[in-house]
C-alpha atoms as a PDB file:
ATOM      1  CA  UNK A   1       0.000   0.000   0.000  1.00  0.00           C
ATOM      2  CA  UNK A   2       2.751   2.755   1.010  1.00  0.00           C
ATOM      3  CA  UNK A   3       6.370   2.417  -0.220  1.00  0.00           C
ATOM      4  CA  UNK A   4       7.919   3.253   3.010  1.00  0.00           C
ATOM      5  CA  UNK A   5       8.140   0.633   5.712  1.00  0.00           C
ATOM      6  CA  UNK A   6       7.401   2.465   8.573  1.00  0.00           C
ATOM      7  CA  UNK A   7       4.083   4.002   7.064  1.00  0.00           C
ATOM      8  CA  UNK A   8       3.399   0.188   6.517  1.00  0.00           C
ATOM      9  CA  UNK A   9       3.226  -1.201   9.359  1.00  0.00           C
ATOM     10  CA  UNK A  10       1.247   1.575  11.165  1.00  0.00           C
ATOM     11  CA  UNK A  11      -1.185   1.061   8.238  1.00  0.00           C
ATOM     12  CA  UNK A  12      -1.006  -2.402   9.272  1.00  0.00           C
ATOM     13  CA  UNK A  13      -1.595  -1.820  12.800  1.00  0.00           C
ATOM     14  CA  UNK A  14      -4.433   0.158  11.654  1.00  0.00           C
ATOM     15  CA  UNK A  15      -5.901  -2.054  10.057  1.00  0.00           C
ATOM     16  CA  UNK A  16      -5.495  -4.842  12.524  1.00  0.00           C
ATOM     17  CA  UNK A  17      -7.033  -1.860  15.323  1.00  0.00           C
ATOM     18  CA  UNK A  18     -10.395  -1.406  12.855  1.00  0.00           C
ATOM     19  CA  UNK A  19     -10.729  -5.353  13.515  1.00  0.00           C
ATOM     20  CA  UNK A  20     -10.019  -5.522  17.001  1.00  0.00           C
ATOM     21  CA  UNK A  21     -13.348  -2.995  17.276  1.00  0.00           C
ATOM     22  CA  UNK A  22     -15.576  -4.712  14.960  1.00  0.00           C
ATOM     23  CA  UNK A  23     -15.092  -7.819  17.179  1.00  0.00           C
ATOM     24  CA  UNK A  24     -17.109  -7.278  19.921  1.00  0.00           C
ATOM     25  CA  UNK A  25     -18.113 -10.450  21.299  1.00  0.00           C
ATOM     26  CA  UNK A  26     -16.121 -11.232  24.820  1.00  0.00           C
ATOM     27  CA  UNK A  27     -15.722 -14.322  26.593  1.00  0.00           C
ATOM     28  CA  UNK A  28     -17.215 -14.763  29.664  1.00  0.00           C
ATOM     29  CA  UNK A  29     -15.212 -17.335  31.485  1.00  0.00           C
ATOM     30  CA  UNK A  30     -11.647 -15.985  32.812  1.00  0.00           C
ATOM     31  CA  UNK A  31      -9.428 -18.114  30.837  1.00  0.00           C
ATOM     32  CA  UNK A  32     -11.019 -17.678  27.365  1.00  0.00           C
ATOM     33  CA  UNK A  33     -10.886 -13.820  28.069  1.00  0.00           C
ATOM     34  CA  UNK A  34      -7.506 -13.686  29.067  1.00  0.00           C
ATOM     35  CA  UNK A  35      -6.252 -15.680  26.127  1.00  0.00           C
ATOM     36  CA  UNK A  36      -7.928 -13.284  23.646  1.00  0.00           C
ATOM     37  CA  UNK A  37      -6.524 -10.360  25.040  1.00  0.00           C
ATOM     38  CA  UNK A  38      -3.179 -12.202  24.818  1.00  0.00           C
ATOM     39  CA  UNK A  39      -3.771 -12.714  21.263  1.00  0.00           C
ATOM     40  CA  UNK A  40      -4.833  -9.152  20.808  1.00  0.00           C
ATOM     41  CA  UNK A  41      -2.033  -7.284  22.308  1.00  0.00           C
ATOM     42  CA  UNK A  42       0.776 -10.127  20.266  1.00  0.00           C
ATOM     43  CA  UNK A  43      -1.351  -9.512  17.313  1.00  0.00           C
ATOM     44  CA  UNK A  44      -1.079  -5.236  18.134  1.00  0.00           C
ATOM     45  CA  UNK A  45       2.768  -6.268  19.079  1.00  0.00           C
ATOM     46  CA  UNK A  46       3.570  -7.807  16.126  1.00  0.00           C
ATOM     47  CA  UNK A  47       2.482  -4.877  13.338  1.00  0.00           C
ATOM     48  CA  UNK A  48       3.510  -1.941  15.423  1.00  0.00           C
ATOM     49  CA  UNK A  49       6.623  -0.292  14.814  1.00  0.00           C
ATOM     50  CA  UNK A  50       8.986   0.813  17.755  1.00  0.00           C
ATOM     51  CA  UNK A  51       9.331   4.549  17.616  1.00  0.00           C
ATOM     52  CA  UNK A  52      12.061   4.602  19.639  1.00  0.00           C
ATOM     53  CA  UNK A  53      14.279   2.294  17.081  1.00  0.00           C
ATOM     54  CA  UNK A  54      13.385   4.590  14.264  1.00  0.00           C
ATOM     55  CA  UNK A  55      15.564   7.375  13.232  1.00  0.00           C
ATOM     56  CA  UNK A  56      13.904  10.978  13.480  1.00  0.00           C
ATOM     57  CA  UNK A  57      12.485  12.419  10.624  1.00  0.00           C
ATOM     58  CA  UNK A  58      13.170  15.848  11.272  1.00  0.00           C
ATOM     59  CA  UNK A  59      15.236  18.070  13.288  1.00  0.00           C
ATOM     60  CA  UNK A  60      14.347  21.091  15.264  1.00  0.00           C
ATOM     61  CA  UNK A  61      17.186  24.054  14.936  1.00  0.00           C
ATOM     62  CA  UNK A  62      16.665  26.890  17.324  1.00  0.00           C
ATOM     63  CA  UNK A  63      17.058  30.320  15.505  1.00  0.00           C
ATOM     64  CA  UNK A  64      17.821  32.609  18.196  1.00  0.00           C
ATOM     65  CA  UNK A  65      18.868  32.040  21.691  1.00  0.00           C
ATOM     66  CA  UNK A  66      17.268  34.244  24.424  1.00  0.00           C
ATOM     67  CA  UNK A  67      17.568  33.561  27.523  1.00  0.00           C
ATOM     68  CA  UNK A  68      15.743  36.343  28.895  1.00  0.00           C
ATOM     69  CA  UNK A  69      14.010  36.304  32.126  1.00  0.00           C
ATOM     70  CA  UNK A  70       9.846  36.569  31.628  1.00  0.00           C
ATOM     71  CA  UNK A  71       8.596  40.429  32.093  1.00  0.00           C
ATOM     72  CA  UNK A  72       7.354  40.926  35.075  1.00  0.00           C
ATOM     73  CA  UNK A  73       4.186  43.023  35.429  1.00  0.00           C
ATOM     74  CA  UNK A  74       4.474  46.451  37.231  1.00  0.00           C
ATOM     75  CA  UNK A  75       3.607  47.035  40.672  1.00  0.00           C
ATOM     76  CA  UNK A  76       4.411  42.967  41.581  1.00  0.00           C
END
């Protein structure tokens, strides 16, 4: 669908998030419940991408340094 990998796999994630909300039928006893939630969040796990492995895709460069104190308001 996208030609970069990163936009990939939070389309993916997306997609597998649209799912997840369509399904709304829970289990009622403990163990079934706790198994699809497992299977949820490895499912979520698996197509999300780790931000903080990914290299920043833009930089922030201040343009002027003031290191002013605040004004302070008259008669304060």
């Amino acid at each position: 669908m996208t030609k970069h990998p990163l936009l990939a796999k939070i389309s993916a994630a997306t997609a597998v998030l649209k799912a997840r909300r369509e399904d709304t039928r829970v289990p009622l006893t403990k163990a079934a419940f706790e198994a699809r939630r497992k299977e949820q969040r490895r499912a979520i796990d698996e197509v999300s991408p780790d931000f903080r492995r990914c290299p920043p895709r833009s930089l922030v460069k201040m343009v002027s340094d003031r290191r002013r104190a605040p004004a302070r308001r008259q008669g304060r």
